[in-house]
N, C-alpha and C. Protein backbone atom coordinates (compact mmCIF):
# COMPACT_ATOMS: atom_id res chain seq x y z
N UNK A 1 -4.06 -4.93 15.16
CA UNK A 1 -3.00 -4.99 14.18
C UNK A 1 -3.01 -6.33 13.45
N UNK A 2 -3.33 -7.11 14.11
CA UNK A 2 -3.63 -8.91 13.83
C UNK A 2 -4.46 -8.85 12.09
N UNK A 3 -5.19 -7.87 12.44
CA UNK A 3 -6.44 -7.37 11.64
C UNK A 3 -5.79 -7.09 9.99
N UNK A 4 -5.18 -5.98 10.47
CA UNK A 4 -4.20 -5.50 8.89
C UNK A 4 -3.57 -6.47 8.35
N UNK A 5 -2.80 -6.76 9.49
CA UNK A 5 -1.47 -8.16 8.70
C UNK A 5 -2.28 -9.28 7.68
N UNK A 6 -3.06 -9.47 8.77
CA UNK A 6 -4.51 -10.00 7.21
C UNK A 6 -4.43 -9.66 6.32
N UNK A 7 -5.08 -8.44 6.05
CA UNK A 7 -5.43 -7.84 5.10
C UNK A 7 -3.89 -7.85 4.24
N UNK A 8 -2.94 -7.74 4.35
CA UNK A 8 -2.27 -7.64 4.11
C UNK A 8 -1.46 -8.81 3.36
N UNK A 9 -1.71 -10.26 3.71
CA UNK A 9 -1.34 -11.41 3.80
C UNK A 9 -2.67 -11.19 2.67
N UNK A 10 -3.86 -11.37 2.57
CA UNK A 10 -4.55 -11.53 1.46
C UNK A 10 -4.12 -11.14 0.23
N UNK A 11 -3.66 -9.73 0.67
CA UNK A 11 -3.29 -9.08 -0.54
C UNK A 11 -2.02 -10.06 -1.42
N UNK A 12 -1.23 -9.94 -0.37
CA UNK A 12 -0.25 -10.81 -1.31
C UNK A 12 -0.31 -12.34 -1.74
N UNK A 13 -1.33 -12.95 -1.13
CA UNK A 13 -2.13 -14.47 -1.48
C UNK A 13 -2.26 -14.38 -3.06
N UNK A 14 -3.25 -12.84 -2.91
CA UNK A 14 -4.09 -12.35 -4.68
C UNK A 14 -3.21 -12.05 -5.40
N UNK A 15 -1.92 -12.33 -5.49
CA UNK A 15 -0.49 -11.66 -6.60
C UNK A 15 -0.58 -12.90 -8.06
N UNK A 16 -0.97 -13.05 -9.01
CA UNK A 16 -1.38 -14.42 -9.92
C UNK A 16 0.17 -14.02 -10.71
N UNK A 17 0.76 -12.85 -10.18
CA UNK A 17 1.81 -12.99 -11.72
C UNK A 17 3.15 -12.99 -10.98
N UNK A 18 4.39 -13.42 -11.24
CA UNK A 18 5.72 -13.25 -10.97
C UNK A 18 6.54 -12.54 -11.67
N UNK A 19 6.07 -11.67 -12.20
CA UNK A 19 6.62 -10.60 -12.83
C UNK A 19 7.09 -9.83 -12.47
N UNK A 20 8.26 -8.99 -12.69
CA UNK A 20 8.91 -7.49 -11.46
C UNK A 20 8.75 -6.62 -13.12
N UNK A 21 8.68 -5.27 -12.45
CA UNK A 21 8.86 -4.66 -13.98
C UNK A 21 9.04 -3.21 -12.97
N UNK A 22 9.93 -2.27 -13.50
CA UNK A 22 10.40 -1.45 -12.35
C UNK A 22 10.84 0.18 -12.96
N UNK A 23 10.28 1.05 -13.06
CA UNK A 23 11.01 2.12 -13.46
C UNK A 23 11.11 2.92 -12.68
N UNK A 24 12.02 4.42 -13.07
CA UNK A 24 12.14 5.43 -11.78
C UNK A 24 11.15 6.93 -12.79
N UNK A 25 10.63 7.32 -12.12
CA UNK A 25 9.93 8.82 -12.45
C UNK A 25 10.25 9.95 -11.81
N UNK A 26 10.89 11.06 -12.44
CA UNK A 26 11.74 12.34 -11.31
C UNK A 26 10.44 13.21 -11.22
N UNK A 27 9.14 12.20 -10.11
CA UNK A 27 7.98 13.35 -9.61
C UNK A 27 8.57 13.89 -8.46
N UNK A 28 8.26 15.08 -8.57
CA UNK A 28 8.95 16.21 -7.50
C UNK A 28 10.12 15.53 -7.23
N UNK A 29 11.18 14.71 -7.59
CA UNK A 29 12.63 14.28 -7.00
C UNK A 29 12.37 12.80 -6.42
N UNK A 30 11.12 12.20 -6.39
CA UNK A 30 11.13 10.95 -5.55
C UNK A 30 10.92 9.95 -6.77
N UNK A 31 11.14 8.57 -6.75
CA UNK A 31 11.43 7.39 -7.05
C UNK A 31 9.87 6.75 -7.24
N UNK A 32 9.55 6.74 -8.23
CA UNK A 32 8.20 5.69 -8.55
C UNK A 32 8.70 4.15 -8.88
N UNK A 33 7.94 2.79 -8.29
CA UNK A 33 8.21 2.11 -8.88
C UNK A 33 6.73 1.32 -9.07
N UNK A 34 6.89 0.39 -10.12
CA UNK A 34 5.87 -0.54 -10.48
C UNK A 34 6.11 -1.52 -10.33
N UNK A 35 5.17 -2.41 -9.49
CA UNK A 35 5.58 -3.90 -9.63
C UNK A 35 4.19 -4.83 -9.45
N UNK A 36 4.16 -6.28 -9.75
CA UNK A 36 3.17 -7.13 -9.78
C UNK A 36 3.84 -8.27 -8.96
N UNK A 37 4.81 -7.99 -7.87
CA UNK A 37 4.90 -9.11 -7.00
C UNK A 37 4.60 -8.84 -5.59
N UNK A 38 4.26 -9.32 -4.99
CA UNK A 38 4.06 -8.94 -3.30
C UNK A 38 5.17 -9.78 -2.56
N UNK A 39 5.61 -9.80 -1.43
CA UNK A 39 6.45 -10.45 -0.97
C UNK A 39 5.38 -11.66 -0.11
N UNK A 40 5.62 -12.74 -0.26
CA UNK A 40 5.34 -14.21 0.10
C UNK A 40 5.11 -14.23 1.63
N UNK A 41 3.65 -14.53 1.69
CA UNK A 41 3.02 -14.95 2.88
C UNK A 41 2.47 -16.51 3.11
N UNK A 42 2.25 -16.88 4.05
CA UNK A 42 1.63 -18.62 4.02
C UNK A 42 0.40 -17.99 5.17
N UNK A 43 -0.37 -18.22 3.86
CA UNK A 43 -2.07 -17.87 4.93
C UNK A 43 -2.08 -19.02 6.23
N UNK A 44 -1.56 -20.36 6.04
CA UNK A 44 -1.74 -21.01 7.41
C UNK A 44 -0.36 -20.64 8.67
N UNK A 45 -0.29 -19.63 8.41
CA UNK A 45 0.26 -19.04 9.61
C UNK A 45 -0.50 -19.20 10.58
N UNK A 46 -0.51 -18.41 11.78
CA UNK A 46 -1.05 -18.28 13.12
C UNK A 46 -3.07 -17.80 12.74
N UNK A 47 -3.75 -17.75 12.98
CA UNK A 47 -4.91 -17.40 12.67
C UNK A 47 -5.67 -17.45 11.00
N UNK A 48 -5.42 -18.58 10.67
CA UNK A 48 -6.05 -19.20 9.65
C UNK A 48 -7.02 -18.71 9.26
N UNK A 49 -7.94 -18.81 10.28
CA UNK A 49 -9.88 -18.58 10.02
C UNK A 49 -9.41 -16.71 10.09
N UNK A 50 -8.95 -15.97 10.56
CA UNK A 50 -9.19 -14.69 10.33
C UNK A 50 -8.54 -14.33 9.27
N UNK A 51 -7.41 -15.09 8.38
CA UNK A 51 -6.99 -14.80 7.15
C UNK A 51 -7.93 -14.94 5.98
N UNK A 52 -8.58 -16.01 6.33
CA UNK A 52 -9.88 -16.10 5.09
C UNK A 52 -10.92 -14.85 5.49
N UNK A 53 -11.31 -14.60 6.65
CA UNK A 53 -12.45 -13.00 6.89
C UNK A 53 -11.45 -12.01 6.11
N UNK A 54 -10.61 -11.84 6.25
CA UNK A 54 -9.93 -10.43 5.93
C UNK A 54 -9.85 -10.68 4.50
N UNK A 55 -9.44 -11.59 3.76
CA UNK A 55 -9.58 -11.87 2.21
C UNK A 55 -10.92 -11.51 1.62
N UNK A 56 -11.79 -11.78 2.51
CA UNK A 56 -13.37 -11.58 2.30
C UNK A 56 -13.53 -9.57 2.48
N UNK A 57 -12.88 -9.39 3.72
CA UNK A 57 -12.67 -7.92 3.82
C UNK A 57 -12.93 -6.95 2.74
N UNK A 58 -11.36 -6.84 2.33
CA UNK A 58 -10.68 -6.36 0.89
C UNK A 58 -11.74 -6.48 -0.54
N UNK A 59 -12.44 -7.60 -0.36
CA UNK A 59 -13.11 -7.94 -1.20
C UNK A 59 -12.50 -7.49 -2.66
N UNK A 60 -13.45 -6.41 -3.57
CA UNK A 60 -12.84 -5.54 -4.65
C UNK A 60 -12.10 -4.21 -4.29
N UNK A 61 -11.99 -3.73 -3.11
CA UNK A 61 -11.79 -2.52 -3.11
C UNK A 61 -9.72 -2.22 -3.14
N UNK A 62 -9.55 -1.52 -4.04
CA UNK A 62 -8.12 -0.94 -3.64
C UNK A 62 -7.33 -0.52 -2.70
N UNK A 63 -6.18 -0.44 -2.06
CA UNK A 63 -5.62 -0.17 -1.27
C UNK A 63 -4.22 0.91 -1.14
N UNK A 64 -4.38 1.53 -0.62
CA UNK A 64 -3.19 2.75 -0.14
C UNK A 64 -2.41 2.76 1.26
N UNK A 65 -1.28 2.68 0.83
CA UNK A 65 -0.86 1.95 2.23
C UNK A 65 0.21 3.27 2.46
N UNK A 66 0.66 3.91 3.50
CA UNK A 66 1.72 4.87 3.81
C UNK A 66 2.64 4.27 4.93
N UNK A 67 3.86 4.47 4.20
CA UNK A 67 4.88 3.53 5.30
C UNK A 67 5.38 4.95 6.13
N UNK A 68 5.46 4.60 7.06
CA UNK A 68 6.04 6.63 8.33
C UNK A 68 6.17 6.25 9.04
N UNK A 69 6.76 7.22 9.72
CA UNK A 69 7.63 6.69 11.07
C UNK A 69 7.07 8.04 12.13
N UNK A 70 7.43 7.92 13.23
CA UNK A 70 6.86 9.71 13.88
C UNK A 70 7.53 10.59 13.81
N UNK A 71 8.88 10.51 13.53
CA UNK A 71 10.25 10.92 13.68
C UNK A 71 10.51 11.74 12.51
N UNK A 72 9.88 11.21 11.66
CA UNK A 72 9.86 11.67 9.93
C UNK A 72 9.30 12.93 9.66
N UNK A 73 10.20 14.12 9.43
CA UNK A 73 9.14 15.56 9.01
C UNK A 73 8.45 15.43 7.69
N UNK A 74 9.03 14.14 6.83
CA UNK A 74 8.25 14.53 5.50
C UNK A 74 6.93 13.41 5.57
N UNK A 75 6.94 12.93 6.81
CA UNK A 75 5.92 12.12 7.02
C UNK A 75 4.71 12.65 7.74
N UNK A 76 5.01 13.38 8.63
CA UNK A 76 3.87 14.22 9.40
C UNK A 76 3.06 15.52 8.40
N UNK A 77 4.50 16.16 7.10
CA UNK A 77 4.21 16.80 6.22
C UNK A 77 2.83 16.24 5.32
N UNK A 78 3.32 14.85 5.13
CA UNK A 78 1.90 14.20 4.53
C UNK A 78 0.61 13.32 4.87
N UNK A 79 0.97 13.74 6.09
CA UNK A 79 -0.36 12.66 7.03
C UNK A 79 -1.46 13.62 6.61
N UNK A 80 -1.50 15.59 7.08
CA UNK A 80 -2.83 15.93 6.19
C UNK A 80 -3.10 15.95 5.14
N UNK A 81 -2.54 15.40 4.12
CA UNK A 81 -2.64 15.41 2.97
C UNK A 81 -3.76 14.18 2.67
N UNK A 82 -2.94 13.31 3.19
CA UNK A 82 -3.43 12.16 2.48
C UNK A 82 -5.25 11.83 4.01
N UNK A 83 -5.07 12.62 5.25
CA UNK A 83 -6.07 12.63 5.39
C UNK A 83 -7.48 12.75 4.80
N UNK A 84 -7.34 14.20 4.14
CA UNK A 84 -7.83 14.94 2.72
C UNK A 84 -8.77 14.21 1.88
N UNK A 85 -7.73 13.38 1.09
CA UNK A 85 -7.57 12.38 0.35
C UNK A 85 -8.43 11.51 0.63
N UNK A 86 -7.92 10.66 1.95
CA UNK A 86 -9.00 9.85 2.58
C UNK A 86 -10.20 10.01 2.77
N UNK A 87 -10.80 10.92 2.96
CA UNK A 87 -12.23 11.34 2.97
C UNK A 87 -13.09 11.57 1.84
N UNK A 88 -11.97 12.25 0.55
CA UNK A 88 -12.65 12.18 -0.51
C UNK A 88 -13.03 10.69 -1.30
N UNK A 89 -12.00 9.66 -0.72
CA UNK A 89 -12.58 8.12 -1.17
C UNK A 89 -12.42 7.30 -0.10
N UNK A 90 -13.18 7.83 0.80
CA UNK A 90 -14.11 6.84 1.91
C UNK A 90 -15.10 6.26 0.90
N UNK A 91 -14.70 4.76 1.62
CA UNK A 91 -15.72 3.59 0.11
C UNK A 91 -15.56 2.96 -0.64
N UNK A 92 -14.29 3.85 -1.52
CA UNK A 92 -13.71 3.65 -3.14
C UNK A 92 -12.50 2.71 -2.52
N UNK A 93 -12.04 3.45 -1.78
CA UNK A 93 -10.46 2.62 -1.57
C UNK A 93 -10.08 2.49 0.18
N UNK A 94 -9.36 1.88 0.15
CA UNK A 94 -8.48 1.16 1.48
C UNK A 94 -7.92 2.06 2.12
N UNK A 95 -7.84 2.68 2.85
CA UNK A 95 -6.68 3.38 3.38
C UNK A 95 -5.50 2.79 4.53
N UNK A 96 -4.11 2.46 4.71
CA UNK A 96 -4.06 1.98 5.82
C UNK A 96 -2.55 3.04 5.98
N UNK A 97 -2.26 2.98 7.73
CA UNK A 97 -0.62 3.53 8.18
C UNK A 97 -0.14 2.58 8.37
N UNK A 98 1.06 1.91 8.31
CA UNK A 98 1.65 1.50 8.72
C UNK A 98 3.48 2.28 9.56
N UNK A 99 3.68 2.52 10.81
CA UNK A 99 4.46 3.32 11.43
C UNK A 99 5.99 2.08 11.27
N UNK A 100 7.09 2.13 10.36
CA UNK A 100 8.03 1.39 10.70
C UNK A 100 8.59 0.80 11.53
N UNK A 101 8.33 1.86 12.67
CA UNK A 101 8.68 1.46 13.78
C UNK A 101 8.83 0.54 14.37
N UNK A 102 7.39 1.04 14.24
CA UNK A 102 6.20 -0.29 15.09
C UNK A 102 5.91 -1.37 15.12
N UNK A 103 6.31 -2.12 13.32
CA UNK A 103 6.19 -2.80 12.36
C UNK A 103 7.68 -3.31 11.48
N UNK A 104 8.76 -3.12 12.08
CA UNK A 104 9.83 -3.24 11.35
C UNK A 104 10.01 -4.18 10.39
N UNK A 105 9.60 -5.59 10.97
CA UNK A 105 9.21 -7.01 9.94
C UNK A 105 8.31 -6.44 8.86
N UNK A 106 7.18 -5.74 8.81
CA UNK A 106 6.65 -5.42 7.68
C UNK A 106 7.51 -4.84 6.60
N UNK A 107 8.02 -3.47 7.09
CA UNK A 107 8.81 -2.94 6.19
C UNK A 107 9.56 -3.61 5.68
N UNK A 108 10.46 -4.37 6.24
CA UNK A 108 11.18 -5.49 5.78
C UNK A 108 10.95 -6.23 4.73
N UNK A 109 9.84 -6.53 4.81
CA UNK A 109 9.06 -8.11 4.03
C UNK A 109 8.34 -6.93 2.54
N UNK A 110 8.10 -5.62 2.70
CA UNK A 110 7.85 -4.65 1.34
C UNK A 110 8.62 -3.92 1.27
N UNK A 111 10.23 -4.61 1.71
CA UNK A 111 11.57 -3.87 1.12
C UNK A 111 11.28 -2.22 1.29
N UNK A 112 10.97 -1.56 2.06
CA UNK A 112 10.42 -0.34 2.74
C UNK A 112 11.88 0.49 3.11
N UNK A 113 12.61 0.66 1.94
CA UNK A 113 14.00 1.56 2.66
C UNK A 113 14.27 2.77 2.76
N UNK A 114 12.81 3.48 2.44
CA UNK A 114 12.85 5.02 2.75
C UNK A 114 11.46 5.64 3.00
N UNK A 115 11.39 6.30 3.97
CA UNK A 115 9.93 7.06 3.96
C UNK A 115 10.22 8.44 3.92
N UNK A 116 8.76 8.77 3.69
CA UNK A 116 7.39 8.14 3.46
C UNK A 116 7.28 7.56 2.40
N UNK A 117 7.03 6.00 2.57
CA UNK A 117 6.50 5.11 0.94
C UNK A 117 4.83 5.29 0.80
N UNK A 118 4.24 5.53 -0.28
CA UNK A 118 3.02 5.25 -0.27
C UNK A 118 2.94 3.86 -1.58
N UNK A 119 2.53 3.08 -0.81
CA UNK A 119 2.04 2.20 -1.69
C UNK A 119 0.53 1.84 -2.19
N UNK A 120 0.18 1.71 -3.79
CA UNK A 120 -1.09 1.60 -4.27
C UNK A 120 -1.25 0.10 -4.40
N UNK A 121 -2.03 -0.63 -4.00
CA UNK A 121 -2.34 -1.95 -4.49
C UNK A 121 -3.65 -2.49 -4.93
N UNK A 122 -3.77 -3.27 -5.84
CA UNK A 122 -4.97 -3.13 -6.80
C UNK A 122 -5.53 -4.46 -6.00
N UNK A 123 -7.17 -5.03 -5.85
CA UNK A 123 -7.37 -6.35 -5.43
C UNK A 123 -7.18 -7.39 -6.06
N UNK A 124 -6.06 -7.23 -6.97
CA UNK A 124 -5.56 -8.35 -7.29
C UNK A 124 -3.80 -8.72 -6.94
N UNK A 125 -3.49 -7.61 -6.19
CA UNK A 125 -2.20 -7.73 -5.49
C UNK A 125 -1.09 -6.82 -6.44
N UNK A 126 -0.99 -6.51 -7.29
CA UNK A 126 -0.49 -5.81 -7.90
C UNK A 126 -0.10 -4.26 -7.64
N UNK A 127 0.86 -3.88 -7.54
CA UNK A 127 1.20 -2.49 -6.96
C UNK A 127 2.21 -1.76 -7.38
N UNK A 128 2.17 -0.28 -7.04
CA UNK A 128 3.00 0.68 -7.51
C UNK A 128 3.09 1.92 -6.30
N UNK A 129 4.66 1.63 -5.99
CA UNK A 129 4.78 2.70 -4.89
C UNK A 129 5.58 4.37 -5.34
N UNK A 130 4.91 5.20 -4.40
CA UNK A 130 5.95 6.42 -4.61
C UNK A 130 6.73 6.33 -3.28
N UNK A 131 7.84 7.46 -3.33
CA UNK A 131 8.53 7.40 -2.03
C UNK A 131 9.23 9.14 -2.06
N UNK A 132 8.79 9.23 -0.71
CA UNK A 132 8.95 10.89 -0.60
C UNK A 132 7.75 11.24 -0.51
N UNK A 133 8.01 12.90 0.05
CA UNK A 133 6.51 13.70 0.04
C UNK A 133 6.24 14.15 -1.05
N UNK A 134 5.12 13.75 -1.20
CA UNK A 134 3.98 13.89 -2.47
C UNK A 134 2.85 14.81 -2.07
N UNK A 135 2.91 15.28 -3.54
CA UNK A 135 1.55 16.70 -3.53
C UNK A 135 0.32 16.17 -3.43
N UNK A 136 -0.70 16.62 -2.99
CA UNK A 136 -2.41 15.68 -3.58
C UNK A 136 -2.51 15.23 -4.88
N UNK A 137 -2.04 16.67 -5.76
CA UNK A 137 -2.22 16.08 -7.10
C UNK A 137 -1.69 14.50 -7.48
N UNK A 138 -0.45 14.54 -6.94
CA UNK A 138 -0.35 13.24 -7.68
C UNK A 138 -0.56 12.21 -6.85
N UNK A 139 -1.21 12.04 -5.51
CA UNK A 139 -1.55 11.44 -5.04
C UNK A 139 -2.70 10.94 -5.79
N UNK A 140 -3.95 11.92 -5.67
CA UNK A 140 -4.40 11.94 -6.35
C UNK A 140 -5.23 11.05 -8.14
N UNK A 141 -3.70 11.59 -8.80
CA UNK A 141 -4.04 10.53 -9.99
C UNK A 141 -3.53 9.67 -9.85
N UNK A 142 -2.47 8.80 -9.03
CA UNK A 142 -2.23 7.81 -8.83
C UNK A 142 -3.24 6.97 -8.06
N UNK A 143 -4.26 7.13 -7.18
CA UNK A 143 -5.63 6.38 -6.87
C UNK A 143 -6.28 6.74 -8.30
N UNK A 144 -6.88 7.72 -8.69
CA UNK A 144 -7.64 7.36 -10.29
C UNK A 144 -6.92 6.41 -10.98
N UNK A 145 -5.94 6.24 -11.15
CA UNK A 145 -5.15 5.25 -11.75
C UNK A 145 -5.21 3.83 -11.28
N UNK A 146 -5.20 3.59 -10.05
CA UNK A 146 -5.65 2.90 -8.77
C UNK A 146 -7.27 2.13 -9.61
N UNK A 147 -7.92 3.15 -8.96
CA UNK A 147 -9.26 2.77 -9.49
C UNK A 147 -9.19 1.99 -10.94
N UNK A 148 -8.79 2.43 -11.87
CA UNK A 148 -9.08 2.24 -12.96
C UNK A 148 -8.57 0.67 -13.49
N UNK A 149 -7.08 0.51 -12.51
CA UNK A 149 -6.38 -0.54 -12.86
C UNK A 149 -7.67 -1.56 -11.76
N UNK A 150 -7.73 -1.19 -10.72
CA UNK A 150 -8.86 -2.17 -9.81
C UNK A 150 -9.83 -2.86 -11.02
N UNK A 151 -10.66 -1.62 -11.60
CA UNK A 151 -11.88 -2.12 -12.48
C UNK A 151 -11.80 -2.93 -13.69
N UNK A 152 -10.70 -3.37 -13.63
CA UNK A 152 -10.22 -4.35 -14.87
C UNK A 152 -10.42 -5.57 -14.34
């Protein structure tokens, strides 16, 4: 887990803008938002030298993060989904779970107040979450979208 929080802590290292910019989208009934801030990490936390490997990690590739809990039916609803998903961009993009639970300080620290969140983040820290169960489709074009914002 040491491992992710890295990855994770990189990500938000790579945020260059302080910008919030925020709208809502009624996909299937759930809440889209956009934003270009990450919440504030200090890489010389506890394991220094593995914060710089995991920055190295991530390298260019994008990231998809699913916030769930076990408890959650619309979360177990989308674990095969986004399994699916995962296999079709093994390579292209990041995949990670994060279980609230398990992780409560995380959720916390990406303001996480409803699941299932899926969050997209580009390697430059920049991100856009949905919240609620989501179809493939728009899972879907939201990684093409993903991708596309990455390759800039």
């Amino acid at each position: 887990m040491k491992k992710f929080l890295f990855i994770i802590a990189a990500v938000m290292m790579l945020t260059a803008c302080n910008n919030k910019a925020g709208q809502q989208n009624g996909v299937n009934g759930t809440e889209e938002t956009a934003q270009t801030e990450m919440p504030a990490t200090n890489p010389n936390d506890e394991g220094q030298g593995e914060w710089s490997k995991q920055t190295t990690l991530m390298g260019s590739k994008p990231m998809v993060i699913d916030f769930f809990a076990t408890w959650c039916g619309p979360c177990k609803q989308l674990a095969p989904i986004l399994d699916e998903i995962e296999q079709r961009h093994k390579g292209d993009v990041i995949f990670q779970r994060i279980d609230v639970d398990q992780e409560p300080e995380l959720a916390q620290e990406f303001r996480i107040e409803s699941i299932p969140t899926l969050m997209f983040v580009t390697p430059k820290g920049e991100y856009q979450t949905l919240i609620g169960l989501q179809e493939a489709a728009v899972i879907e074009a939201k990684i093409a979208e993903l991708l596309t914002r990455s390759a800039k």
